[in-house]
C-alpha atoms as a PDB file:
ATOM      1  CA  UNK A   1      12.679 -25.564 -46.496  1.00  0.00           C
ATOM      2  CA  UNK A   2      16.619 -26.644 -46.863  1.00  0.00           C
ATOM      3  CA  UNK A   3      17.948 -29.351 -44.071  1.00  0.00           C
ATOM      4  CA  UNK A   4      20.359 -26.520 -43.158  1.00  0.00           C
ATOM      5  CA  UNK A   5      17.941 -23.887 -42.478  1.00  0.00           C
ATOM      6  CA  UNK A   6      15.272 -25.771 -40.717  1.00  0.00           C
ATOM      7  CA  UNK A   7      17.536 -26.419 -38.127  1.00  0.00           C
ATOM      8  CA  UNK A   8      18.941 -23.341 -37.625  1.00  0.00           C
ATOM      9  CA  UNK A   9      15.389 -21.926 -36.904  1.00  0.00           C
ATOM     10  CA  UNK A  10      15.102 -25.094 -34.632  1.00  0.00           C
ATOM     11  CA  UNK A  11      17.497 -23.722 -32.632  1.00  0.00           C
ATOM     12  CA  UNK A  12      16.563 -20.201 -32.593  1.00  0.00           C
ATOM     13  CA  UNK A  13      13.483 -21.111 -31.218  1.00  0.00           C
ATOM     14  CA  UNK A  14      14.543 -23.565 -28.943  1.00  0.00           C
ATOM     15  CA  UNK A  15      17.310 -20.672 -27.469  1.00  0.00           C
ATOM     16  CA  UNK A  16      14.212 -18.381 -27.871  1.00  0.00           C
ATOM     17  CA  UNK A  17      12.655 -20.276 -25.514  1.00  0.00           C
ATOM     18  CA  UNK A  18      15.242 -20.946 -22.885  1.00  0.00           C
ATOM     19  CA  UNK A  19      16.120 -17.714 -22.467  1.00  0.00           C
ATOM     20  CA  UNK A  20      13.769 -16.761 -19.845  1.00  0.00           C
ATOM     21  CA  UNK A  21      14.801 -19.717 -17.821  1.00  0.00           C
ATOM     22  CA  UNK A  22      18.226 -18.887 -18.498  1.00  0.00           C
ATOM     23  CA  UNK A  23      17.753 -15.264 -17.113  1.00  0.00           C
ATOM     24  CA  UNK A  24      16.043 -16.035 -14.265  1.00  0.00           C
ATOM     25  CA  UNK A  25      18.982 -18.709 -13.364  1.00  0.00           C
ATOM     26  CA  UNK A  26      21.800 -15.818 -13.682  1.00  0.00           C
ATOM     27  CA  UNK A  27      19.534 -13.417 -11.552  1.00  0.00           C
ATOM     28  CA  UNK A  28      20.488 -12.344  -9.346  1.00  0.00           C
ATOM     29  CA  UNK A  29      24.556 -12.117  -9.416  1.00  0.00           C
ATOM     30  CA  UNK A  30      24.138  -8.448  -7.536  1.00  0.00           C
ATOM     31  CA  UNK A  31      22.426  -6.639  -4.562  1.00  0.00           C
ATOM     32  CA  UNK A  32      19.042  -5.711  -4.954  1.00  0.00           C
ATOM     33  CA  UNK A  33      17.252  -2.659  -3.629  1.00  0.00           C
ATOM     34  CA  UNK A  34      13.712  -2.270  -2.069  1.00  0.00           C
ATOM     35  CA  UNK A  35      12.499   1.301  -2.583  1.00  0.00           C
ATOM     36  CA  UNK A  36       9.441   2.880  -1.016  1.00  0.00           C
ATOM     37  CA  UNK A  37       7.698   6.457  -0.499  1.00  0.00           C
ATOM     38  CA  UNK A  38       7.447   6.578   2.987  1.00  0.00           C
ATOM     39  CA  UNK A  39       9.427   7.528   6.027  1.00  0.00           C
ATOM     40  CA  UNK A  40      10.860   4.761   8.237  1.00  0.00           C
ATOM     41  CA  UNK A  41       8.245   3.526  10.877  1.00  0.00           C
ATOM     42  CA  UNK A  42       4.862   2.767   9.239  1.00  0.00           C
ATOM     43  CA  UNK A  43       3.482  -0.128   8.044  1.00  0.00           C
ATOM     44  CA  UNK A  44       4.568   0.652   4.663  1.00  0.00           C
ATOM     45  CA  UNK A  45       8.199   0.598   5.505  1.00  0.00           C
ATOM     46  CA  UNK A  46       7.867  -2.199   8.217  1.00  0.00           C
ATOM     47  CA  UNK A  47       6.262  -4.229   5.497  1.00  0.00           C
ATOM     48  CA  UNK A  48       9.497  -3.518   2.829  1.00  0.00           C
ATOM     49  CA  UNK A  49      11.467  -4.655   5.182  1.00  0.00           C
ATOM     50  CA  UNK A  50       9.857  -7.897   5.977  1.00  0.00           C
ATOM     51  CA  UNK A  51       9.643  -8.517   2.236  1.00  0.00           C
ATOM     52  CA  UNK A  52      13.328  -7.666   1.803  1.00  0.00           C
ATOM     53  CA  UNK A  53      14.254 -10.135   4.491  1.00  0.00           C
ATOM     54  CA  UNK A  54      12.544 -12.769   2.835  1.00  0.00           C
ATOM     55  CA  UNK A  55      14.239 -12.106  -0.398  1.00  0.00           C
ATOM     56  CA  UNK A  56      17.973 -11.585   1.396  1.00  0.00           C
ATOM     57  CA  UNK A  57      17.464 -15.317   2.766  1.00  0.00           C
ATOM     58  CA  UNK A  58      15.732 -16.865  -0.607  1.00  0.00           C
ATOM     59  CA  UNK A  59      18.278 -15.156  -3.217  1.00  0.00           C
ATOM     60  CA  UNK A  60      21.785 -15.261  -1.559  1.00  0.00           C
ATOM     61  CA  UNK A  61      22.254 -11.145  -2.031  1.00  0.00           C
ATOM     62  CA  UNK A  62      21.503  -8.375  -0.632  1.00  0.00           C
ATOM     63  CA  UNK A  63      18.357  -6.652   0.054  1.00  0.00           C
ATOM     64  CA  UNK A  64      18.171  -2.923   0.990  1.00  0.00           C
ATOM     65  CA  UNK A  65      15.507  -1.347   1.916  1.00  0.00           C
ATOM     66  CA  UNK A  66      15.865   2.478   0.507  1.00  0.00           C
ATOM     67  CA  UNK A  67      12.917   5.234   2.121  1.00  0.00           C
ATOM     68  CA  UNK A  68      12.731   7.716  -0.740  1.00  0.00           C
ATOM     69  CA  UNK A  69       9.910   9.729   1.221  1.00  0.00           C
ATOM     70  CA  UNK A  70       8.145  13.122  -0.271  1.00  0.00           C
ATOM     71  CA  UNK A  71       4.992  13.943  -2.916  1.00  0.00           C
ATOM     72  CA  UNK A  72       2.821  11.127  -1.591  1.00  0.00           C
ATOM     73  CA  UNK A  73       5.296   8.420  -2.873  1.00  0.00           C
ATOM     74  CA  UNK A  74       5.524   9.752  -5.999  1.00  0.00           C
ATOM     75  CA  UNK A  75       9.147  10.069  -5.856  1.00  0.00           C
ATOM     76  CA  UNK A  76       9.885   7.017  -5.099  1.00  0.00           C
ATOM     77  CA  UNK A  77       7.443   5.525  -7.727  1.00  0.00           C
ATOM     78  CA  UNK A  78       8.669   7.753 -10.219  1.00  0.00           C
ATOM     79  CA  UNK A  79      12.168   6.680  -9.672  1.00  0.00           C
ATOM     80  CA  UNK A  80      11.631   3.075  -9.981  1.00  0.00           C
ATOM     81  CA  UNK A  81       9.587   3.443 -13.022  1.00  0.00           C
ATOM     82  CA  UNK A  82      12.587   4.388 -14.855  1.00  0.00           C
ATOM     83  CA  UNK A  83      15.055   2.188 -13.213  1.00  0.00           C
ATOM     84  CA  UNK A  84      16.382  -0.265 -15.043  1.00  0.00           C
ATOM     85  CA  UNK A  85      13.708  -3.507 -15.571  1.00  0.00           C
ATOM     86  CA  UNK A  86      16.501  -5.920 -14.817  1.00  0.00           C
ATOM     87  CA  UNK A  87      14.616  -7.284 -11.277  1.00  0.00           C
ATOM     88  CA  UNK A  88      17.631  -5.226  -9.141  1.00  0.00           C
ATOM     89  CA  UNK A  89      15.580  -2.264  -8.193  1.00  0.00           C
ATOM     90  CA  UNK A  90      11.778  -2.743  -7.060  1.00  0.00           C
ATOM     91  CA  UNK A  91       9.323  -0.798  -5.273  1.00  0.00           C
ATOM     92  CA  UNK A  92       6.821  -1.477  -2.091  1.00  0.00           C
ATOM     93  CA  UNK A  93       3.878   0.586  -3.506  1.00  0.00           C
ATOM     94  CA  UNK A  94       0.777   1.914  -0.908  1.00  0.00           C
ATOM     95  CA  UNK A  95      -2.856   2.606  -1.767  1.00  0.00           C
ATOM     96  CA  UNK A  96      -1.143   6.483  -2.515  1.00  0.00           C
ATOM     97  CA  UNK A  97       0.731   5.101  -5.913  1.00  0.00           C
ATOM     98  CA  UNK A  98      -2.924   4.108  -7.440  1.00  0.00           C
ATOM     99  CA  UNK A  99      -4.341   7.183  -6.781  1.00  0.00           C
ATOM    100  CA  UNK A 100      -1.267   9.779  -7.375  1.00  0.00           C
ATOM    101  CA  UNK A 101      -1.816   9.218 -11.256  1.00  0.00           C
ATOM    102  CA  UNK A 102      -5.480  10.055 -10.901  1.00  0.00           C
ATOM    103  CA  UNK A 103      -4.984  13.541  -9.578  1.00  0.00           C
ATOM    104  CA  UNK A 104      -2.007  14.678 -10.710  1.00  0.00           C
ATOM    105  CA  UNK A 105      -1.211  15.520 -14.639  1.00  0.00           C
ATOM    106  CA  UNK A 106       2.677  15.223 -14.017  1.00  0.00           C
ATOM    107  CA  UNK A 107       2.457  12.322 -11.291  1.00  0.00           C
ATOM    108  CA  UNK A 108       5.923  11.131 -13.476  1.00  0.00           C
ATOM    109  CA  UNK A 109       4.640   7.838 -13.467  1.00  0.00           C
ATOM    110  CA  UNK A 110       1.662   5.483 -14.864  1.00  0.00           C
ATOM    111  CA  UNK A 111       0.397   2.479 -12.074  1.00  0.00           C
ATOM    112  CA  UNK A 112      -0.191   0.039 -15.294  1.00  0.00           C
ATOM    113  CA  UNK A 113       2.430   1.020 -17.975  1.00  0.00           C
ATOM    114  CA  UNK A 114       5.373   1.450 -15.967  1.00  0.00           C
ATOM    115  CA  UNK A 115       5.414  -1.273 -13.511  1.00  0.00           C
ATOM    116  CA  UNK A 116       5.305  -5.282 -13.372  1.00  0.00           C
ATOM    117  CA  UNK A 117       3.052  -6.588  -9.956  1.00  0.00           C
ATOM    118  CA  UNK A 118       4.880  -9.018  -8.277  1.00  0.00           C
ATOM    119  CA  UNK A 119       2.261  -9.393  -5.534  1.00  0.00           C
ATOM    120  CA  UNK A 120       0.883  -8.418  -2.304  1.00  0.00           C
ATOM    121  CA  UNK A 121       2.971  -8.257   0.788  1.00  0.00           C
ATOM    122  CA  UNK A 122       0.231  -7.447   3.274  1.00  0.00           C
ATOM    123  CA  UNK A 123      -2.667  -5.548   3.644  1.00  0.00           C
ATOM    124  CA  UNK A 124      -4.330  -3.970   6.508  1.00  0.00           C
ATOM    125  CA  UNK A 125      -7.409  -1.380   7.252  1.00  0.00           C
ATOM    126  CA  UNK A 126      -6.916   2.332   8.792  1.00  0.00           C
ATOM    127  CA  UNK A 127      -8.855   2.730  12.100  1.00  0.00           C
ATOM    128  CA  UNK A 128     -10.834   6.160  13.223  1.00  0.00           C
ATOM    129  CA  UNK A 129      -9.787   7.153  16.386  1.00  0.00           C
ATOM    130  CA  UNK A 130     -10.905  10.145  18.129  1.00  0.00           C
ATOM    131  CA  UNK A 131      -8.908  12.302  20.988  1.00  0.00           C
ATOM    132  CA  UNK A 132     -10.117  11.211  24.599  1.00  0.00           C
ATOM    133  CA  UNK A 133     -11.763  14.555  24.933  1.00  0.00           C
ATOM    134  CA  UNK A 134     -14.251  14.170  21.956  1.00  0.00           C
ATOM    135  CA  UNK A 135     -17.754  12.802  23.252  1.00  0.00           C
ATOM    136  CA  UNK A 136     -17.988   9.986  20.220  1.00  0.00           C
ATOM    137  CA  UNK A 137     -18.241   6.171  20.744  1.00  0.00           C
ATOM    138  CA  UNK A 138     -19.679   5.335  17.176  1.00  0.00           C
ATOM    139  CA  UNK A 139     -19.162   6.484  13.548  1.00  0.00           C
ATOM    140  CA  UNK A 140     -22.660   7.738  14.324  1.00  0.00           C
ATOM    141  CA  UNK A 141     -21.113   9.944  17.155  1.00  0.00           C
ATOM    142  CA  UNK A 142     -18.011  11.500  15.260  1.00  0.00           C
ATOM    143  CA  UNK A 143     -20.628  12.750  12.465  1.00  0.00           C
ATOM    144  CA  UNK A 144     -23.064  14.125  14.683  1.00  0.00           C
ATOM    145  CA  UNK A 145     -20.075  15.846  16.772  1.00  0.00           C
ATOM    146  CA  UNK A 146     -18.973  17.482  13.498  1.00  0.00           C
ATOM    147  CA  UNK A 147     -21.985  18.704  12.649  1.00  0.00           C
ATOM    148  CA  UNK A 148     -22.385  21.505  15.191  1.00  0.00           C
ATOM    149  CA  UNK A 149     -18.267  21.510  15.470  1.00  0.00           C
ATOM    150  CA  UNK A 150     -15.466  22.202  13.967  1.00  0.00           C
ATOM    151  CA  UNK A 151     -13.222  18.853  13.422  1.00  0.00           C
ATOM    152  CA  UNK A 152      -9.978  18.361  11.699  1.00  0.00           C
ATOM    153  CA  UNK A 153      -8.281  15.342  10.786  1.00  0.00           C
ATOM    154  CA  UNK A 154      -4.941  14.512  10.202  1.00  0.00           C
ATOM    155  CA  UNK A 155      -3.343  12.501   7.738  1.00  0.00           C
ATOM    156  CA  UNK A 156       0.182  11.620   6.243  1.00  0.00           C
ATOM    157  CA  UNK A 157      -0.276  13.929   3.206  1.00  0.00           C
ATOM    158  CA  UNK A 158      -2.482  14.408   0.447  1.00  0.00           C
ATOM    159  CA  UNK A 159      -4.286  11.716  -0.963  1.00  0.00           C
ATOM    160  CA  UNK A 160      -2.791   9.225   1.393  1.00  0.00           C
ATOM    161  CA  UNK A 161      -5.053   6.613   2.406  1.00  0.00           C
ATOM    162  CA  UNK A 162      -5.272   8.369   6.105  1.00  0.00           C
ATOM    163  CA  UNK A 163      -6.100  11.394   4.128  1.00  0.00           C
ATOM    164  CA  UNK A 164      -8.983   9.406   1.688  1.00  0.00           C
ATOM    165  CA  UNK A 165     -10.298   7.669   4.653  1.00  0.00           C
ATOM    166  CA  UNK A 166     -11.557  11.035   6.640  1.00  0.00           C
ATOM    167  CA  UNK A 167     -12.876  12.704   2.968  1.00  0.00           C
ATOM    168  CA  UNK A 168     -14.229   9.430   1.896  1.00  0.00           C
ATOM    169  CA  UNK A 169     -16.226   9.744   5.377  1.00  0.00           C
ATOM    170  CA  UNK A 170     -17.391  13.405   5.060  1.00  0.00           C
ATOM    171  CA  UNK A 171     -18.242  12.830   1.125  1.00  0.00           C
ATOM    172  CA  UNK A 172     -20.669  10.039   2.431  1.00  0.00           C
ATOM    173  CA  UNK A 173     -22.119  12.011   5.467  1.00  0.00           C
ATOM    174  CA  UNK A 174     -22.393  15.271   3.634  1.00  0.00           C
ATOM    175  CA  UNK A 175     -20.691  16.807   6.805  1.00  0.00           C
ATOM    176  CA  UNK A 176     -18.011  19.069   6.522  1.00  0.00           C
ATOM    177  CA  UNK A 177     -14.310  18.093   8.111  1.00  0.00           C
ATOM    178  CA  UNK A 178     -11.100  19.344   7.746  1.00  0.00           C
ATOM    179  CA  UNK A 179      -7.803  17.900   6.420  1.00  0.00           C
ATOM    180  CA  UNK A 180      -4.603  18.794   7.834  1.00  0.00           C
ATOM    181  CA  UNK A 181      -1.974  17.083   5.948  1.00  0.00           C
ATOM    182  CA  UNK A 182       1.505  16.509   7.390  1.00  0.00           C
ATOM    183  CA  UNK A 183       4.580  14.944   6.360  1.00  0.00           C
ATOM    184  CA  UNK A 184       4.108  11.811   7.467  1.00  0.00           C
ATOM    185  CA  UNK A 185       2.145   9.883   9.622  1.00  0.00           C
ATOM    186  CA  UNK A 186       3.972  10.664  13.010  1.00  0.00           C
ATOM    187  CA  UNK A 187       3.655  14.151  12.699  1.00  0.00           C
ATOM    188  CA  UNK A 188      -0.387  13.602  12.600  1.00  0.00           C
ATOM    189  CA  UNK A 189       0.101  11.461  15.376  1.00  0.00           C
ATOM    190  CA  UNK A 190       1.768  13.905  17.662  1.00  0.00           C
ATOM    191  CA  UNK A 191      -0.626  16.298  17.369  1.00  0.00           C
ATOM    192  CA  UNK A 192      -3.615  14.021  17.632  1.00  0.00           C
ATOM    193  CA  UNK A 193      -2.115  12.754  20.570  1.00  0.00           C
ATOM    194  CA  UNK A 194      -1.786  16.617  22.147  1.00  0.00           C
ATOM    195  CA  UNK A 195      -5.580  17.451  21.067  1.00  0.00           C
ATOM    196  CA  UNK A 196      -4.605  19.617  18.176  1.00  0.00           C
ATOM    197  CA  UNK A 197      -6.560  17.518  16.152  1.00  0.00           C
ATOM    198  CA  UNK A 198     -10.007  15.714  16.810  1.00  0.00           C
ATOM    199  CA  UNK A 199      -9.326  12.440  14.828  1.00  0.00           C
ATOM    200  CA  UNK A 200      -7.497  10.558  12.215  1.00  0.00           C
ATOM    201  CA  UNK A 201      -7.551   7.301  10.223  1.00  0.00           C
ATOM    202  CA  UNK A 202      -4.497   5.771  11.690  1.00  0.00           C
ATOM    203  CA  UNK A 203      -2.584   2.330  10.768  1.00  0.00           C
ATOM    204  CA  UNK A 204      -3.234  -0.587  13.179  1.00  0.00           C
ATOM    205  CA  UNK A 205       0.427  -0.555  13.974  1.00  0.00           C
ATOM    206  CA  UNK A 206       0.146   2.655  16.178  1.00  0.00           C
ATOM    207  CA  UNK A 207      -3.794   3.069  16.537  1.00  0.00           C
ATOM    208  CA  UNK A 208      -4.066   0.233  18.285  1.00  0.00           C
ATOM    209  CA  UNK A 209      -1.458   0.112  20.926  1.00  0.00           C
ATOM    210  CA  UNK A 210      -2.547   3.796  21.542  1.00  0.00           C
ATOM    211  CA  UNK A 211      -6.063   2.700  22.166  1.00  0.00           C
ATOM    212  CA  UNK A 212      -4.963   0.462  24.802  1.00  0.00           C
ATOM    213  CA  UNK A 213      -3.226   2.736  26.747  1.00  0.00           C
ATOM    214  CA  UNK A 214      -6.299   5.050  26.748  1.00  0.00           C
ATOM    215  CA  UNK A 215      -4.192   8.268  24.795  1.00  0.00           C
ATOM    216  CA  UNK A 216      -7.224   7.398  21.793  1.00  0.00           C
ATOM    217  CA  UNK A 217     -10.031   6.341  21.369  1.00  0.00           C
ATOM    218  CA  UNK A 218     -10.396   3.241  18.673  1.00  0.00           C
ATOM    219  CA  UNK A 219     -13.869   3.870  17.204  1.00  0.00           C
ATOM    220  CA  UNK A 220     -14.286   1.676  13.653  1.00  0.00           C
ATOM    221  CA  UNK A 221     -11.913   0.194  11.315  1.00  0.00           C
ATOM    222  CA  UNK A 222     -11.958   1.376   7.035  1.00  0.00           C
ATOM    223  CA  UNK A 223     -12.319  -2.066   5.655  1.00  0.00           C
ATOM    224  CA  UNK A 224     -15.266  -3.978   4.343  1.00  0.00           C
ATOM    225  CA  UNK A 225     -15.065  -6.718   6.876  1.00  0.00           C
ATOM    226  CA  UNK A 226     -13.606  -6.477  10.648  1.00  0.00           C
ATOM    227  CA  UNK A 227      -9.863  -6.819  11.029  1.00  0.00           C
ATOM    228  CA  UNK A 228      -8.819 -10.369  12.841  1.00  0.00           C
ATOM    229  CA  UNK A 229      -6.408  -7.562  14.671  1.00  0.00           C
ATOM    230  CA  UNK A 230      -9.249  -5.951  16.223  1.00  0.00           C
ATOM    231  CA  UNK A 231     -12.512  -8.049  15.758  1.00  0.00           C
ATOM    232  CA  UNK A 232     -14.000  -6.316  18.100  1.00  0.00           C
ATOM    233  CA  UNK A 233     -14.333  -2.798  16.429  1.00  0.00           C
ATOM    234  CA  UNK A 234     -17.162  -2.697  13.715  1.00  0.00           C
ATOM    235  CA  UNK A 235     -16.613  -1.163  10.169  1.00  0.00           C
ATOM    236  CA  UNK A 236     -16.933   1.948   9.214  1.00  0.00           C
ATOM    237  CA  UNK A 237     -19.558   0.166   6.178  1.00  0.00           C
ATOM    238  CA  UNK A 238     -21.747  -1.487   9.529  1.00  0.00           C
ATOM    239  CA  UNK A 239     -21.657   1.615  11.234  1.00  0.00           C
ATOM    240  CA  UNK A 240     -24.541   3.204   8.867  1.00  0.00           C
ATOM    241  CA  UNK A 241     -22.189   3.176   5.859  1.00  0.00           C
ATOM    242  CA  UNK A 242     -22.683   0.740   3.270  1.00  0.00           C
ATOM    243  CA  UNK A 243     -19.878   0.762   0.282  1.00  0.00           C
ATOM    244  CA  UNK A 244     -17.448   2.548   2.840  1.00  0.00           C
ATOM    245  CA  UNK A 245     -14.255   0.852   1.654  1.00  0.00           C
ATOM    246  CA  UNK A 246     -10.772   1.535   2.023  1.00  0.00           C
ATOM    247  CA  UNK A 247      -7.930  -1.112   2.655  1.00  0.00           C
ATOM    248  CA  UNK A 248      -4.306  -0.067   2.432  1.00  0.00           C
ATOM    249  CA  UNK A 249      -2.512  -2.293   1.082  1.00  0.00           C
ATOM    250  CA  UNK A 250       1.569  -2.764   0.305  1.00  0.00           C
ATOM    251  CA  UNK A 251       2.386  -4.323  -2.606  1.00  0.00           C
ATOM    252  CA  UNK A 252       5.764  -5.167  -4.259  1.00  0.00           C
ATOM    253  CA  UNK A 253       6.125  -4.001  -7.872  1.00  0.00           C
ATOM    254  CA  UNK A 254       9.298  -3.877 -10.637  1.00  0.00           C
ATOM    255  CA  UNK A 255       9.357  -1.716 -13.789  1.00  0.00           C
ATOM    256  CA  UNK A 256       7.917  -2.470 -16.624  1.00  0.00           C
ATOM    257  CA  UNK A 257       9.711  -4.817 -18.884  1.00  0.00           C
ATOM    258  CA  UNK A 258      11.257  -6.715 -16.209  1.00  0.00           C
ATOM    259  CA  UNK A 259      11.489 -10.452 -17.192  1.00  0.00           C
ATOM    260  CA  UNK A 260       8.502 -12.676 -16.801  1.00  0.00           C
ATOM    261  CA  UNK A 261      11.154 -15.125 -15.577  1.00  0.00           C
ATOM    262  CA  UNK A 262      12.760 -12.704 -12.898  1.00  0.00           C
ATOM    263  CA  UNK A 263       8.829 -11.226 -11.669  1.00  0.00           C
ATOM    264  CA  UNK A 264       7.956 -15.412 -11.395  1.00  0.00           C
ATOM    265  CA  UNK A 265      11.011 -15.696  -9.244  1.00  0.00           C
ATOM    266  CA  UNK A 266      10.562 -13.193  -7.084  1.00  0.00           C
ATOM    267  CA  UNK A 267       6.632 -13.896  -6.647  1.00  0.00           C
ATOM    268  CA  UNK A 268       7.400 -17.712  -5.916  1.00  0.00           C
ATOM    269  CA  UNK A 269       9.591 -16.517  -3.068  1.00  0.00           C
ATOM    270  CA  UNK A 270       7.452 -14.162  -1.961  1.00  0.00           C
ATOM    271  CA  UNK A 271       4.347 -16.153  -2.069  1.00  0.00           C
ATOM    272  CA  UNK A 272       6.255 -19.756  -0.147  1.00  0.00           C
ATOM    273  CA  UNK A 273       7.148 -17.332   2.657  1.00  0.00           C
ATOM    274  CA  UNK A 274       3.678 -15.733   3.426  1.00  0.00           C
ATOM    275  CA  UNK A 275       2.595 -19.083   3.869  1.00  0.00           C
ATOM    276  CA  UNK A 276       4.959 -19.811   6.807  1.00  0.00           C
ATOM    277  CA  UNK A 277       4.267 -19.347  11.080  1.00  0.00           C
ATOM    278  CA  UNK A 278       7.498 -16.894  11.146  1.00  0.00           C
ATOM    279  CA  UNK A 279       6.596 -14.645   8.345  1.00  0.00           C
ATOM    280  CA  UNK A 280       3.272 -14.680   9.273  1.00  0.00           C
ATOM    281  CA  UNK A 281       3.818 -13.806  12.376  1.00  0.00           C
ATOM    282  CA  UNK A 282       5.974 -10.654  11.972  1.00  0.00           C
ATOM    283  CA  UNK A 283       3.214  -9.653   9.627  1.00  0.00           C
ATOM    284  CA  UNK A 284       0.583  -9.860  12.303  1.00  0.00           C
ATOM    285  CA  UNK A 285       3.096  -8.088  14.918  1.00  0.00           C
ATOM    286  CA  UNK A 286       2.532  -4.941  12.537  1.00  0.00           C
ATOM    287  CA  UNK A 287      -1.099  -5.575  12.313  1.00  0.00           C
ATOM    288  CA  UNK A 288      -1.659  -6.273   8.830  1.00  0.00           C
ATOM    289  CA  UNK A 289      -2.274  -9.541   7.485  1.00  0.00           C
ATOM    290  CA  UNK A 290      -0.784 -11.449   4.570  1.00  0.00           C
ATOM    291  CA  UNK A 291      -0.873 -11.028   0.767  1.00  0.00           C
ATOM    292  CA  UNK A 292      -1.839 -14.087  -1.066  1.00  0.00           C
ATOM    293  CA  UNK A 293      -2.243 -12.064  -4.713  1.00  0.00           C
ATOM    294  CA  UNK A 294       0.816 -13.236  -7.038  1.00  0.00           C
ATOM    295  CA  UNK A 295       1.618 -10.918 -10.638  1.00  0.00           C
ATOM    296  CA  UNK A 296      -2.208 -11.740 -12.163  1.00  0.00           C
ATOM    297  CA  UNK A 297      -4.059 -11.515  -9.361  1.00  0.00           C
ATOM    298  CA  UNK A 298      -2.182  -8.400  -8.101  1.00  0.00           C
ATOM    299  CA  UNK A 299      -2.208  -6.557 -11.418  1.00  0.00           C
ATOM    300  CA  UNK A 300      -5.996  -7.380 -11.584  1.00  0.00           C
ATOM    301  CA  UNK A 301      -6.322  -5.655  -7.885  1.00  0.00           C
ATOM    302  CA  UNK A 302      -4.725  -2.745  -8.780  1.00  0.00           C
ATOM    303  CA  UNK A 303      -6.806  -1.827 -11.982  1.00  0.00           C
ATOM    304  CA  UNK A 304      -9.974  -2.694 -10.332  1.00  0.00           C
ATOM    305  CA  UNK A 305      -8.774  -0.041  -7.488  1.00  0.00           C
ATOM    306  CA  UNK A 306      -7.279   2.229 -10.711  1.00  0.00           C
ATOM    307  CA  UNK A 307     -11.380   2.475 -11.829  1.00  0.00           C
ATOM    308  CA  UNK A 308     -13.080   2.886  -8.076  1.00  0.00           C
ATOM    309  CA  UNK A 309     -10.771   5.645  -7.974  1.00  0.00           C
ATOM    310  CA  UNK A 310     -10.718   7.692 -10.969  1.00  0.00           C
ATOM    311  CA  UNK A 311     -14.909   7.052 -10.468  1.00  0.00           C
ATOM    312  CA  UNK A 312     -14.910   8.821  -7.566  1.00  0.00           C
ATOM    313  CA  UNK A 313     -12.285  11.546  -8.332  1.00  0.00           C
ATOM    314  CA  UNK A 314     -14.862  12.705 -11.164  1.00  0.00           C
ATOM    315  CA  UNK A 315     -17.108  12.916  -7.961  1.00  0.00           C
ATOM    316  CA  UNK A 316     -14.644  15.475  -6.658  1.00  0.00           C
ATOM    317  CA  UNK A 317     -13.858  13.442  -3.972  1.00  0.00           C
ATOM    318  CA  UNK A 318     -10.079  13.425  -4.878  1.00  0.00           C
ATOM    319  CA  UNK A 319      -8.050  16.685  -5.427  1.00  0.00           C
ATOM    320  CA  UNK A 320      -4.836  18.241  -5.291  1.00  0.00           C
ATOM    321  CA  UNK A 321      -4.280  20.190  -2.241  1.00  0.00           C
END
């Protein structure tokens, strides 16, 4: 190879190679936007916001949080999906973006091809809570109360994970209950609070504080092991269960293509400021606790979740509603 030429490739390669650096250096010179699926209020939005904090004091721009609620999230997902992958528009996904795909032919949007995991922001388990006026201290109790009555659940809409949690449940016990879905997760909880429904599987964030002030009763939480929130309520798994599992978790994601540079970035910010006593501590004030996957470990999550549940959707467990 000629002097002349061997150097220019030199140099091709060596620009090749500092271009991901050098993108991640210019980024960001803009605003960025946080979207999400849900309605202001939840965890899901409380938890976009936290995240968007931490980027608005890491990056020097600014983060907005935009609630693109309707179809399960699957507007919002959609929408980011075909953003633009420059690391200006990102999404806080739920438990609901995994499974949307799953069910739905036209869900506009694929969980592995069309986004880059940035990480977990939090995670946190659903509880069961019963109205005061149902007789049922025990997972044991709410199945043997359905059995010889009618119960309804509410959830935030269907296939949400307050949705999943109550059909998971009846799938396992072989007893029928039924699903009222609403628009969103205060709706449910108005008229769970009235008695117009027997249960739901509520967030921490509300469940809990509800529980205290006797309007609910707290009666097992979704996860596999106890919530530090609430150690004192067993799982739903423990409670004559085993394999009950369902954690909601909120995640932050950016389309596909973004660059590995910009995802690192954002990740490394992310991750430093899950590891600090303030961050931590507005996490815990929502009753979740902190992520600690970064872009591997999260995209790893989210296609072991992607297989539990298209397994169990062939069990009819899922559906369109």
């Amino acid at each position: 190879m000629q002097r002349p030429l061997l150097l220019s490739c030199l140099l091709a390669a060596a620009c090749a190679a500092a271009a991901p650096a050098a993108t991640a250096q210019a980024w960001p010179d803009r605003p960025i936007r946080i979207i999400l699926g849900f309605a202001p209020g939840g965890q899901v939005d409380s938890s976009a916001r936290i995240a968007a904090k931490i980027l608005n004091d890491a990056l020097g721009q600014p983060v907005t949080v935009e609630n693109r609620a309707g179809a399960g999230g699957m507007i919002a997902s959609t929408f980011v999906a075909r953003s633009a992958p420059d690391g200006y528009t990102l999404l806080v996904n739920a438990t609901s973006d995994i499974i949307n795909p799953i069910v739905t032919k036209n869900a506009g949007y694929s969980i592995e091809k069309d986004f880059a995991p940035i990480g977990l922001i939090a995670s946190s388990p659903n509880v069961l809570v019963v109205h005061p006026s149902i007789p049922a201290k025990s997972v044991a109790d709410v199945v043997d109360y359905a059995r010889t009555h009618p119960v309804s659940y509410g959830s935030a809409g269907v296939n949400t994970v307050s949705h999943l949690a109550g059909a998971l449940l009846s799938a396992m016990s072989g007893v029928p209950m039924t699903h009222v879905a609403y628009k969103g997760t205060g709706a449910a909880q108005v008229d769970l609070l009235s008695g117009r429904i027997a249960m739901m599987f509520d967030g921490t964030m509300t469940a809990l504080p509800n529980a205290k002030l006797g309007k609910v009763r707290a009666i097992a939480v979704t996860s596999l092991e106890r919530c530090t929130c609430a150690p004192e309520l067993p799982t739903v798994a423990e409670s004559g269960y085993p394999g009950y599992s369902l954690l909601p978790i909120f995640g932050l994601m950016a389309p596909a293509g973004t660059p590995p540079a910009v995802v690192g970035r954002i990740s490394n910010v992310l991750q430093a400021a899950l590891k600090t006593p303030a961050v931590r501590e507005q996490i815990a004030a929502i009753g979740a606790e902190p992520g600690r996957m970064g872009p591997d470990e999260y995209r790893r999550y989210l296609q072991t979740e992607t297989e539990r549940w298209t397994k169990l959707a062939a069990q009819g467990l899922l559906r369109s509603e």
